[in-house]
PDB file of N, CA and C in Angstrom:
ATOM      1  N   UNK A   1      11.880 -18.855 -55.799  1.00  0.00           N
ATOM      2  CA  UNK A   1      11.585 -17.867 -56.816  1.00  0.00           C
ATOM      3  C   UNK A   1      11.682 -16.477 -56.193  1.00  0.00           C
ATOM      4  N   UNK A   2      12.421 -15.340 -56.762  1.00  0.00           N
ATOM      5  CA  UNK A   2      12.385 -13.999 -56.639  1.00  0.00           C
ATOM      6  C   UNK A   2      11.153 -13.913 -56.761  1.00  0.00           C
ATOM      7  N   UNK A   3      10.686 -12.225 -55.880  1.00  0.00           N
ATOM      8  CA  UNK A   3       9.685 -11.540 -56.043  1.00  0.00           C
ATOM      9  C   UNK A   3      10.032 -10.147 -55.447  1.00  0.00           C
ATOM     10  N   UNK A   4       9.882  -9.360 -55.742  1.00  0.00           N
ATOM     11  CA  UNK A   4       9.824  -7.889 -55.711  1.00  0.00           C
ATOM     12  C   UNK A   4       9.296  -7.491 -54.235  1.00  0.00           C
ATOM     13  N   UNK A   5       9.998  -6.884 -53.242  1.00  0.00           N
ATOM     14  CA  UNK A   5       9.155  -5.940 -52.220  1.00  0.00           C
ATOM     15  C   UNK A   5       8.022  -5.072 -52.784  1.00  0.00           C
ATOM     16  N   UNK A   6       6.955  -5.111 -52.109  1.00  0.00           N
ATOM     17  CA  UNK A   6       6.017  -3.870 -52.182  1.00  0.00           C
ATOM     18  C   UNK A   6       6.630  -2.609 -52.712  1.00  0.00           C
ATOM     19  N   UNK A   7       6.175  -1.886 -53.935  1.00  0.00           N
ATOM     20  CA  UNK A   7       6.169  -0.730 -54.584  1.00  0.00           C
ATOM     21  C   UNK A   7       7.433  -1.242 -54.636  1.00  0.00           C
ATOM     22  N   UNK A   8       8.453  -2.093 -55.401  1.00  0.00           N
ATOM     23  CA  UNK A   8       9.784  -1.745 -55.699  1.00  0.00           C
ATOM     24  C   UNK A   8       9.856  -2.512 -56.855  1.00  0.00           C
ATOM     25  N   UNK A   9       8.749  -2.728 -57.893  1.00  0.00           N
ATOM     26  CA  UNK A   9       9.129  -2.917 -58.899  1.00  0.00           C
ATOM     27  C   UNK A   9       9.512  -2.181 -59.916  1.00  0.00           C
ATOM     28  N   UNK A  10       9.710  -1.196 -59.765  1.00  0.00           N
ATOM     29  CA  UNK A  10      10.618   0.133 -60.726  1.00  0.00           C
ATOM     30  C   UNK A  10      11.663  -0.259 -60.628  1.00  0.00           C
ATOM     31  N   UNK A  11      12.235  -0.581 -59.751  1.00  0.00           N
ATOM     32  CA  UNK A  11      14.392  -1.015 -59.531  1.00  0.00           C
ATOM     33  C   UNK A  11      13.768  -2.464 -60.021  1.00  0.00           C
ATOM     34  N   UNK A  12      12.858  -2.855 -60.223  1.00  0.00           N
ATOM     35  CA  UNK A  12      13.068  -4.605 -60.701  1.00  0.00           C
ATOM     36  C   UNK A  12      13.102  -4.229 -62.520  1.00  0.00           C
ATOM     37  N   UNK A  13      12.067  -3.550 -62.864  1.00  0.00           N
ATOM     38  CA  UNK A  13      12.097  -3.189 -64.408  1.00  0.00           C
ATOM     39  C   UNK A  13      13.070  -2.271 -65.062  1.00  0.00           C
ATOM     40  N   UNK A  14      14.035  -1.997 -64.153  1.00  0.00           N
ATOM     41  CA  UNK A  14      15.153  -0.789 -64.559  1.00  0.00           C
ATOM     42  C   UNK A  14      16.841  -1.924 -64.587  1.00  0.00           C
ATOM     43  N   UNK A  15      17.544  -1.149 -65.540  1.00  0.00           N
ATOM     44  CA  UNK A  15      19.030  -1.350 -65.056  1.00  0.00           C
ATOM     45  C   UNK A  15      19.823  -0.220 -64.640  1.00  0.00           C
ATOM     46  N   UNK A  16      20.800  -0.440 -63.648  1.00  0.00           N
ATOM     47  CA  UNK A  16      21.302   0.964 -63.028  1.00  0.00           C
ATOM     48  C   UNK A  16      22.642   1.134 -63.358  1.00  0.00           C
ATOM     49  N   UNK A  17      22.480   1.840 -64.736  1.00  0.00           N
ATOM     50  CA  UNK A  17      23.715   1.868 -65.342  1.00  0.00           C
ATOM     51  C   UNK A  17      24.948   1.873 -64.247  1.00  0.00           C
ATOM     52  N   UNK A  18      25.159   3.072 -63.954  1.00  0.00           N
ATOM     53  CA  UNK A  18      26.038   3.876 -63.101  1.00  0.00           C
ATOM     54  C   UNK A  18      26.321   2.978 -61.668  1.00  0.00           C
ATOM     55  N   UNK A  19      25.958   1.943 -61.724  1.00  0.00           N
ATOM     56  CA  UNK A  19      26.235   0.915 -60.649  1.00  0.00           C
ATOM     57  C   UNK A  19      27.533   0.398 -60.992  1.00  0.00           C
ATOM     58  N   UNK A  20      28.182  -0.372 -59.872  1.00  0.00           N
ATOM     59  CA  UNK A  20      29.514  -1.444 -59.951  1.00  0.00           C
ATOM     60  C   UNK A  20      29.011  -2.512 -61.072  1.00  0.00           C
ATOM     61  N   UNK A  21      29.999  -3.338 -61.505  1.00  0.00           N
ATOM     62  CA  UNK A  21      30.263  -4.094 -62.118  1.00  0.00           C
ATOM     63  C   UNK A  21      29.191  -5.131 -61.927  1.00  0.00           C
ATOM     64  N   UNK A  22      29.407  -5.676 -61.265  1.00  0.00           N
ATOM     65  CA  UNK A  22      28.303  -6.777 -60.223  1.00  0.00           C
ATOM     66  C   UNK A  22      27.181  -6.381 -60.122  1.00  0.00           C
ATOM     67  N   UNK A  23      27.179  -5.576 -59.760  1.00  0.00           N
ATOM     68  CA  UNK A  23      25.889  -4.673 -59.392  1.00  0.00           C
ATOM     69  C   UNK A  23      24.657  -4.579 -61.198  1.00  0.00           C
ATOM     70  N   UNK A  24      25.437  -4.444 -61.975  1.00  0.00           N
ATOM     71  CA  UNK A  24      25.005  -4.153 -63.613  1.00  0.00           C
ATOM     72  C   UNK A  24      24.876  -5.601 -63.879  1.00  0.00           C
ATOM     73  N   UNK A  25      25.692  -6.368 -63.454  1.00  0.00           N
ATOM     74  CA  UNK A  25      25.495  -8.329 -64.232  1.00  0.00           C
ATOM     75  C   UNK A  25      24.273  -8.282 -63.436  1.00  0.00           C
ATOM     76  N   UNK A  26      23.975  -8.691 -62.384  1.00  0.00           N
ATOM     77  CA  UNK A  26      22.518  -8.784 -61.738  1.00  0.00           C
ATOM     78  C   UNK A  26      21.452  -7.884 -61.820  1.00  0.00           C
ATOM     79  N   UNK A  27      21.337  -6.708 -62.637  1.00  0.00           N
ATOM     80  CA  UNK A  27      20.284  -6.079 -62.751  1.00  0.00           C
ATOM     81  C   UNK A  27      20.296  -6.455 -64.307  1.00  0.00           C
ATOM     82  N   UNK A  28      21.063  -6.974 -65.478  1.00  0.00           N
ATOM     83  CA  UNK A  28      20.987  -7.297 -66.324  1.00  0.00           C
ATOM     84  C   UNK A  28      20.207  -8.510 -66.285  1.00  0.00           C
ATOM     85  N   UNK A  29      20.692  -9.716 -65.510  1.00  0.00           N
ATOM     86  CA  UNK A  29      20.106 -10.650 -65.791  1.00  0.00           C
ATOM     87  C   UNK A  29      18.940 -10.969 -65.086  1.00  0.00           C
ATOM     88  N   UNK A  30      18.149 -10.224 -63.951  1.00  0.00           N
ATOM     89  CA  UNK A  30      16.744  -9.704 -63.975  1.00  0.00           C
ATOM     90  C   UNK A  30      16.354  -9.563 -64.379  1.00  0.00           C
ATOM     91  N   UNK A  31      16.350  -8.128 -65.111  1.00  0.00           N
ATOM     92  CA  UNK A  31      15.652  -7.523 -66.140  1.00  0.00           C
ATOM     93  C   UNK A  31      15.246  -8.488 -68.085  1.00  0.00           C
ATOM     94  N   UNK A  32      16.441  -8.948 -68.211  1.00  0.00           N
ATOM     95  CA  UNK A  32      16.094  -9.508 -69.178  1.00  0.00           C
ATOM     96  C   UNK A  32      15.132 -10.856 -68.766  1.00  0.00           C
ATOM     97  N   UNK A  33      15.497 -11.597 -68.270  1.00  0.00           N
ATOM     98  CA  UNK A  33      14.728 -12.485 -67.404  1.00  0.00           C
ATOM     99  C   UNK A  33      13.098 -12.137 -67.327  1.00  0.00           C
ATOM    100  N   UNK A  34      12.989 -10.557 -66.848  1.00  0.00           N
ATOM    101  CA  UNK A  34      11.464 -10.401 -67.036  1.00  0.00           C
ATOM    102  C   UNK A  34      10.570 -10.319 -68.360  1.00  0.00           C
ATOM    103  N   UNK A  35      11.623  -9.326 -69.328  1.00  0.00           N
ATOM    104  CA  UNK A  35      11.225  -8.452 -70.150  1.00  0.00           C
ATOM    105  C   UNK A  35      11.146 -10.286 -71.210  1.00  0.00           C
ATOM    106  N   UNK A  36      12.141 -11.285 -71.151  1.00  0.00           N
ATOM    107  CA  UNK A  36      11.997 -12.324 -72.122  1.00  0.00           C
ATOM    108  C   UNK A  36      10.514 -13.082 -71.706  1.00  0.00           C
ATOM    109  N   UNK A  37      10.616 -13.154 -70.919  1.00  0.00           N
ATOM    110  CA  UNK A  37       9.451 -13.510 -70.132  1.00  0.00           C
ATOM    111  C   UNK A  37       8.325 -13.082 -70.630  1.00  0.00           C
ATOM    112  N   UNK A  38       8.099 -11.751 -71.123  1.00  0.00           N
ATOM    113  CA  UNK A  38       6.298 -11.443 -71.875  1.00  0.00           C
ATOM    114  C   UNK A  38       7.057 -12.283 -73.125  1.00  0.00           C
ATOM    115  N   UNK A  39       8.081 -12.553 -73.831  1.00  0.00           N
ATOM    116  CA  UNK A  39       7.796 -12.877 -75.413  1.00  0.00           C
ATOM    117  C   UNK A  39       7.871 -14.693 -75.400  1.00  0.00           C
ATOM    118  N   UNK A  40       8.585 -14.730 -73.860  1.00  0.00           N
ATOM    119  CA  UNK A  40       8.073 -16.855 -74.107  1.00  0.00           C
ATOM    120  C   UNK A  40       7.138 -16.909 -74.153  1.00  0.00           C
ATOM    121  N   UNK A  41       6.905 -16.977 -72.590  1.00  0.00           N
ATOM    122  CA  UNK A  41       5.571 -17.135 -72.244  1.00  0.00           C
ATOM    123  C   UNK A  41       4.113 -17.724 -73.246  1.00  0.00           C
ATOM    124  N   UNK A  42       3.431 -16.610 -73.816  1.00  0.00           N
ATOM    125  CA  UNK A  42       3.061 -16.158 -74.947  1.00  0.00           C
ATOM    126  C   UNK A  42       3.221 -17.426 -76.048  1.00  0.00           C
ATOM    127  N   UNK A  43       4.453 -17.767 -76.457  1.00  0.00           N
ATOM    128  CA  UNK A  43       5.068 -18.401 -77.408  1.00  0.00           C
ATOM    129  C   UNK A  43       4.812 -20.054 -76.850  1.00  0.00           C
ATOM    130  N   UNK A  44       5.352 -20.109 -75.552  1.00  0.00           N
ATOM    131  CA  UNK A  44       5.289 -21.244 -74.990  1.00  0.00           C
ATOM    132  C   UNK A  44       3.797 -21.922 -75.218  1.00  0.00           C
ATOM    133  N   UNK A  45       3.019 -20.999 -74.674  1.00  0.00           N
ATOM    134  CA  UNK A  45       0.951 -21.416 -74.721  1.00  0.00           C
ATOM    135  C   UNK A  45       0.871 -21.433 -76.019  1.00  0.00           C
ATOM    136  N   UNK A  46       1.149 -20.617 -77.080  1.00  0.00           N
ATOM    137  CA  UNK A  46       0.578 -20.999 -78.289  1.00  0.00           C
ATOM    138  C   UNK A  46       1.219 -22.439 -79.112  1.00  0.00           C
ATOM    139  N   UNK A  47       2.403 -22.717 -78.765  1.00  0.00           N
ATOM    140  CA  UNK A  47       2.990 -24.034 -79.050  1.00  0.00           C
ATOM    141  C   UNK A  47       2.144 -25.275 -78.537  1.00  0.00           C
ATOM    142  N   UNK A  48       2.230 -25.254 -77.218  1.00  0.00           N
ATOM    143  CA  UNK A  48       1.195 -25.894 -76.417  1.00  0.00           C
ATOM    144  C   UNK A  48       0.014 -26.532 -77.281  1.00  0.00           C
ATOM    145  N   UNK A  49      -0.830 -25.211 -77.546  1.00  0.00           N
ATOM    146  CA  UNK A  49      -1.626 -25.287 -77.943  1.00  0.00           C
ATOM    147  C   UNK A  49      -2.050 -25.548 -79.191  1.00  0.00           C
ATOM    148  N   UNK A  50      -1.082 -25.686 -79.727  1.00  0.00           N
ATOM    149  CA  UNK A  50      -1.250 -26.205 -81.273  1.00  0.00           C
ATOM    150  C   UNK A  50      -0.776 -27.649 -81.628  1.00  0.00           C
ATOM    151  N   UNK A  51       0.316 -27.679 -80.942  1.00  0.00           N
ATOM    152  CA  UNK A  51       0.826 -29.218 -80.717  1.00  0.00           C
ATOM    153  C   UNK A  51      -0.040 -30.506 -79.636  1.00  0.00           C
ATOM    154  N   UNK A  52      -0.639 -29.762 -78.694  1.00  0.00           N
ATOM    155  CA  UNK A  52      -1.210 -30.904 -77.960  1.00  0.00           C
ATOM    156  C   UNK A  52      -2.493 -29.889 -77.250  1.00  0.00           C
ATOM    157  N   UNK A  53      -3.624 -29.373 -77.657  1.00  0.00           N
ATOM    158  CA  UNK A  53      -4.303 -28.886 -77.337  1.00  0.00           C
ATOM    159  C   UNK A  53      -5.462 -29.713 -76.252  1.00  0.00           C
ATOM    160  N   UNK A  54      -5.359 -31.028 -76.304  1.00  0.00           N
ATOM    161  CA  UNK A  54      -5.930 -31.702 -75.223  1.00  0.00           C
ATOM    162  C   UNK A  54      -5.463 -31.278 -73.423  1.00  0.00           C
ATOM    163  N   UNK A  55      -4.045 -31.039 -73.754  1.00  0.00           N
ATOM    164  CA  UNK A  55      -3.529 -30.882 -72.374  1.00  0.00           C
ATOM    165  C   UNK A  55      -4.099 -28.735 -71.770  1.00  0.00           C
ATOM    166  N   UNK A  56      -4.248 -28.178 -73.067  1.00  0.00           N
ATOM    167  CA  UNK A  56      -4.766 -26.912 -72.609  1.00  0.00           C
ATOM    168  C   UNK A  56      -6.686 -26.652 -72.978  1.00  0.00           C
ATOM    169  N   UNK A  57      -7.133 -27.367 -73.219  1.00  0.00           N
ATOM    170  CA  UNK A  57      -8.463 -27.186 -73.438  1.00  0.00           C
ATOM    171  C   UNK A  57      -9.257 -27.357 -72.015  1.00  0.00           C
ATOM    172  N   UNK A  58      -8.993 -27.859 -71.287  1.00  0.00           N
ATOM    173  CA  UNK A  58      -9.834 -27.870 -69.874  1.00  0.00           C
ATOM    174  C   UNK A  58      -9.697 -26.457 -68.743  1.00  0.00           C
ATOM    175  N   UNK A  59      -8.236 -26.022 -69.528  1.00  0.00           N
ATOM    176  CA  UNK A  59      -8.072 -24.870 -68.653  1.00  0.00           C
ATOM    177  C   UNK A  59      -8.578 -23.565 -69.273  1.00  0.00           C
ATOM    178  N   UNK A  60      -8.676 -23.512 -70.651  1.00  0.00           N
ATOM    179  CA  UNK A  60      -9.402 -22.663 -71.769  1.00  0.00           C
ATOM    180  C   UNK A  60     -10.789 -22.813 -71.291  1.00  0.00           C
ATOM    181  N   UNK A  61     -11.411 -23.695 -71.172  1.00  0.00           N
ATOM    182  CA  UNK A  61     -12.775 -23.699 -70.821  1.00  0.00           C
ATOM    183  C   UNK A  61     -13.558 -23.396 -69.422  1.00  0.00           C
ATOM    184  N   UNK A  62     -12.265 -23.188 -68.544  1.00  0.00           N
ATOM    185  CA  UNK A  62     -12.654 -22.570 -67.216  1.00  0.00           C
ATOM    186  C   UNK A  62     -12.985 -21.177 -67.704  1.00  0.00           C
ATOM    187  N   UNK A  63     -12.402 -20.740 -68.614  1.00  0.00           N
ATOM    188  CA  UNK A  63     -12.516 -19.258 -68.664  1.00  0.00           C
ATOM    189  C   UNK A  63     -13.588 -18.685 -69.742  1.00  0.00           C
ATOM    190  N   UNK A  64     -13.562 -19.716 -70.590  1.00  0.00           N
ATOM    191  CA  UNK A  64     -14.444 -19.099 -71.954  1.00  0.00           C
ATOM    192  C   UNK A  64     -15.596 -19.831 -72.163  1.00  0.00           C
ATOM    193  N   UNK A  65     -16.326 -19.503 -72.304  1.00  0.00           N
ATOM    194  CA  UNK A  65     -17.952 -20.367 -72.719  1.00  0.00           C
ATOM    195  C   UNK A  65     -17.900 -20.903 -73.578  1.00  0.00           C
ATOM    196  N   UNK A  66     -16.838 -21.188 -74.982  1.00  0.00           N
ATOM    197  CA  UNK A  66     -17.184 -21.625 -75.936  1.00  0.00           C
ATOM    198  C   UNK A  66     -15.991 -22.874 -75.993  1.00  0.00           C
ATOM    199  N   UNK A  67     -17.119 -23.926 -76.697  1.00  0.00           N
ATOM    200  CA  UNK A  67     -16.896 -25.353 -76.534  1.00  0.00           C
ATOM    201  C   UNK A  67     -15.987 -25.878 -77.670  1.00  0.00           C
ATOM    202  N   UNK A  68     -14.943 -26.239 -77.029  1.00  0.00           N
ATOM    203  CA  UNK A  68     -13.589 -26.547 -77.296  1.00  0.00           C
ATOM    204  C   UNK A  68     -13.662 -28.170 -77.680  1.00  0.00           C
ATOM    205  N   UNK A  69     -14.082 -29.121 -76.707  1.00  0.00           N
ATOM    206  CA  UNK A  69     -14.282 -30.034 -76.647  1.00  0.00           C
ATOM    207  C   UNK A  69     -15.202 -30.436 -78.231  1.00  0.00           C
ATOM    208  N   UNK A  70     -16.013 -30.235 -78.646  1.00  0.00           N
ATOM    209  CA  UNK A  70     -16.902 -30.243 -79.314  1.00  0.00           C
ATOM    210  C   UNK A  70     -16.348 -30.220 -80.841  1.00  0.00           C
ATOM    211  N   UNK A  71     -15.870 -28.734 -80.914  1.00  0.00           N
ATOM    212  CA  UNK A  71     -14.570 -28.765 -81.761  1.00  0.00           C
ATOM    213  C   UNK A  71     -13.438 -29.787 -82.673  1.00  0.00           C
ATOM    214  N   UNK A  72     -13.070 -29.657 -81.166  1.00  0.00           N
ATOM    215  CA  UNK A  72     -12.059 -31.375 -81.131  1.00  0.00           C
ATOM    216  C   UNK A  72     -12.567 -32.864 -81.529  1.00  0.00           C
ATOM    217  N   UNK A  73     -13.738 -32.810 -81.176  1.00  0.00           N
ATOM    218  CA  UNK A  73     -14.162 -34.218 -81.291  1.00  0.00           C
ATOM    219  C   UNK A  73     -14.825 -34.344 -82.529  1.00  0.00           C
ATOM    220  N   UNK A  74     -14.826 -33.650 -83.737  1.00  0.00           N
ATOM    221  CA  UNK A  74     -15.833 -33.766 -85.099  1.00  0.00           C
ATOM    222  C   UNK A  74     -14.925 -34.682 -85.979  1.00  0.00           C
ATOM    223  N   UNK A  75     -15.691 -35.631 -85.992  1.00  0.00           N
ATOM    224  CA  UNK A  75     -15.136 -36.866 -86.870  1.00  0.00           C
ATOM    225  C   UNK A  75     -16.296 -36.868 -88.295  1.00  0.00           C
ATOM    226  N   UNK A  76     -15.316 -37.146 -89.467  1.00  0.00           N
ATOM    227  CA  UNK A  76     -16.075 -36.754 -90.699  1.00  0.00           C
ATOM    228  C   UNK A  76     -17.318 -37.972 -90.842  1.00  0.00           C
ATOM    229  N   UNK A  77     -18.557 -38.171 -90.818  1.00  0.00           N
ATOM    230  CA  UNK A  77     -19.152 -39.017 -91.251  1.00  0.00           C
ATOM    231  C   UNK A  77     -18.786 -39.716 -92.503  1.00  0.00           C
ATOM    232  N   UNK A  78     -19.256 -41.199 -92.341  1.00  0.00           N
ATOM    233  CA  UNK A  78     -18.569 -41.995 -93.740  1.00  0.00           C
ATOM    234  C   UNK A  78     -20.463 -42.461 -94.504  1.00  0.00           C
ATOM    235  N   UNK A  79     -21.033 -41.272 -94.678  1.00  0.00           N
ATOM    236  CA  UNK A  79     -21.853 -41.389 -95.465  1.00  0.00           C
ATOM    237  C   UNK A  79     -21.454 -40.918 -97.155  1.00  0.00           C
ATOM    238  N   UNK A  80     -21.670 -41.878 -97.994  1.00  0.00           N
ATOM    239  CA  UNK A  80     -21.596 -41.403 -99.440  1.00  0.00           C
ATOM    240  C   UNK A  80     -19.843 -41.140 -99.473  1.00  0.00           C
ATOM    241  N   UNK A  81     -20.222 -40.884-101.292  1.00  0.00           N
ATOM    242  CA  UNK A  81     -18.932 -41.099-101.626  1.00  0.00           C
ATOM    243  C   UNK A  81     -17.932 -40.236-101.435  1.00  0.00           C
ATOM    244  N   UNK A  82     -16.504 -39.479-101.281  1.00  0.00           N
ATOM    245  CA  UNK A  82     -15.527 -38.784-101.281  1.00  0.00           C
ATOM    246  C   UNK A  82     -15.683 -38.129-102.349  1.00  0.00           C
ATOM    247  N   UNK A  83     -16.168 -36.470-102.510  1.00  0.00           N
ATOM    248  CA  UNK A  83     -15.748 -35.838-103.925  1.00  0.00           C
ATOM    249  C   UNK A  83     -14.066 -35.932-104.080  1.00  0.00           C
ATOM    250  N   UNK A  84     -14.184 -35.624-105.681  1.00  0.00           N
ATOM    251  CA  UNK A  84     -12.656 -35.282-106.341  1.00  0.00           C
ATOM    252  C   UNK A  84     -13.310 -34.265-106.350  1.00  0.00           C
ATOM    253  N   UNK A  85     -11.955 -33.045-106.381  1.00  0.00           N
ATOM    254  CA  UNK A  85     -11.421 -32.169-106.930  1.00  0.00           C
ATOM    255  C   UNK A  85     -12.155 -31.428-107.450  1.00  0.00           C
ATOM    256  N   UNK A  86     -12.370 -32.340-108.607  1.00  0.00           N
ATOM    257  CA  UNK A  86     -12.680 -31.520-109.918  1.00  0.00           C
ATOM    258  C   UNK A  86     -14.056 -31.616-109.681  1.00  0.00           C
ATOM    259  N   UNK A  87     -14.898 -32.390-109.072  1.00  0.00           N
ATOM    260  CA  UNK A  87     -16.440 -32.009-108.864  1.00  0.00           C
ATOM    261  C   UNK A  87     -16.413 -31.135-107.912  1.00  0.00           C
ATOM    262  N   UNK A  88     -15.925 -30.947-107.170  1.00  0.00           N
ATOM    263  CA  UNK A  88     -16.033 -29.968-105.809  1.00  0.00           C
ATOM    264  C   UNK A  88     -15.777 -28.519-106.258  1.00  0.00           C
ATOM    265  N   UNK A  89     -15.250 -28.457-107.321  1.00  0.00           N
ATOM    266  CA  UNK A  89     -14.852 -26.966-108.135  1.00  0.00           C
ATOM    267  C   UNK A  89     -16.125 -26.705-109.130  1.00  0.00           C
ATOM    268  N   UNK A  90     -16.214 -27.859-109.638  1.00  0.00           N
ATOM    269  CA  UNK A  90     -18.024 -27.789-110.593  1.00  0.00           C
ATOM    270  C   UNK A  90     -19.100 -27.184-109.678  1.00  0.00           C
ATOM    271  N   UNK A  91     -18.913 -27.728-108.568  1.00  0.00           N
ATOM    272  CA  UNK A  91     -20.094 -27.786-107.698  1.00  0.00           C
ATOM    273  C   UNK A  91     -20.288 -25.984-107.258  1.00  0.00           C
ATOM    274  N   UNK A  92     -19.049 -25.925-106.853  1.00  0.00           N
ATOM    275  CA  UNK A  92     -18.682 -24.116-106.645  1.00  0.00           C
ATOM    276  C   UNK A  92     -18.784 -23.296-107.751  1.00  0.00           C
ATOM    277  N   UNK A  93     -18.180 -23.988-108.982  1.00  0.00           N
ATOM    278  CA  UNK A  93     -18.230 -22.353-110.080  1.00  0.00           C
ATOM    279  C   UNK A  93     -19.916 -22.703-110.792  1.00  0.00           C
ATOM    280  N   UNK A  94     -20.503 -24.211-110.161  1.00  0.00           N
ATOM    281  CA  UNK A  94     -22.411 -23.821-110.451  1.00  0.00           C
ATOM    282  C   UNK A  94     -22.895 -22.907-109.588  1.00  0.00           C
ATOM    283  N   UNK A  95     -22.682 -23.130-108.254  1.00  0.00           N
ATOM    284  CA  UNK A  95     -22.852 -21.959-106.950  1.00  0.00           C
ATOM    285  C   UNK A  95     -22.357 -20.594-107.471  1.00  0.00           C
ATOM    286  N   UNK A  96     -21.690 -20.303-107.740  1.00  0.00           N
ATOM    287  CA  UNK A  96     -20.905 -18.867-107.936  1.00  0.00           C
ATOM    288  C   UNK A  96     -20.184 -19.012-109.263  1.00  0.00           C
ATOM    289  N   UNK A  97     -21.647 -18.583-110.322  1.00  0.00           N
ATOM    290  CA  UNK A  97     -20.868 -18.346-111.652  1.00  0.00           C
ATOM    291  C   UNK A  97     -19.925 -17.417-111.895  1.00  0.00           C
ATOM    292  N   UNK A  98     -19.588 -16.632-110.918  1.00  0.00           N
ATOM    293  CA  UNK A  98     -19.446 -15.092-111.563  1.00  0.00           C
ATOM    294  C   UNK A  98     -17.484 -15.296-110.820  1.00  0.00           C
ATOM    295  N   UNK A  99     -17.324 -16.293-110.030  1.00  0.00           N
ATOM    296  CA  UNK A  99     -16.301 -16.369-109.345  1.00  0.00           C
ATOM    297  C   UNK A  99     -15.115 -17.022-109.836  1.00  0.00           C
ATOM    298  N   UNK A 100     -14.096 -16.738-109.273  1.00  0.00           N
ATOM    299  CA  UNK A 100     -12.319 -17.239-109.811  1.00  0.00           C
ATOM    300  C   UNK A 100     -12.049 -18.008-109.077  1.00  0.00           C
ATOM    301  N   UNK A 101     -11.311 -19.189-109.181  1.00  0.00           N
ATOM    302  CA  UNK A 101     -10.220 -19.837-108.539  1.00  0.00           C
ATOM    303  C   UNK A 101      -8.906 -19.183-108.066  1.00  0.00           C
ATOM    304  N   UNK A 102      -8.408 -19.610-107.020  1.00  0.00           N
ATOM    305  CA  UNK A 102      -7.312 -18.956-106.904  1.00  0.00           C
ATOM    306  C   UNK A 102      -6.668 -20.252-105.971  1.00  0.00           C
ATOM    307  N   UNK A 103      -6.952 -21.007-105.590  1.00  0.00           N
ATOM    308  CA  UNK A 103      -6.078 -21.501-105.144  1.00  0.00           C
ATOM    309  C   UNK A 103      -6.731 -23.004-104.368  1.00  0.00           C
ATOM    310  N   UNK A 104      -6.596 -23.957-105.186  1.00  0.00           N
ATOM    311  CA  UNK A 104      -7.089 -25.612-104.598  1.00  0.00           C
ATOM    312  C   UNK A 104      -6.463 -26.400-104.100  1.00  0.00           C
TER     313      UNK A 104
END
């Protein structure tokens, strides 16, 4: 893996126009290389993390206090019956007479 000399990451985040031929293909494909790099990256973890969040939750929790695990593991109790629909909307416009539907 490349890495930058001390203080010379300015010529790593730059292209030098006015360079040879060669000289412009390899500062091109650096530079983009870095600059794509903040927009994977980024993209890559949130995929990750939405698709298989088991494999990033242990490393989330080194860093953050709040329980991930816990989250993950809420399984619906099978007490009582399954509302429909249409009681679960009764139940709300008795709670909040004054309120609209917009979208079930």
């Amino acid at each position: 893996m490349w890495w930058p000399l001390t203080g010379k990451w300015r010529q790593v985040l730059t292209v030098k126009l006015k360079a040879r031929a060669n000289r412009l293909v390899i500062d091109r494909h650096k530079t983009s290389g870095i600059y794509s790099a903040l927009v994977v990256l980024p993209v890559l973890f949130s995929g990750i993390y939405i698709t298989k969040p088991k494999y990033l939750v242990p490393v989330i929790e080194l860093y953050s206090p709040a329980v991930y695990r816990l989250l993950l593991s809420v399984q619906p109790e099978g007490r009582g019956p399954s509302l429909k629909m249409a009681d679960a909307v009764a139940i709300v416009y008795r709670l909040f007479p004054g309120g609209r539907t917009h979208l079930v």
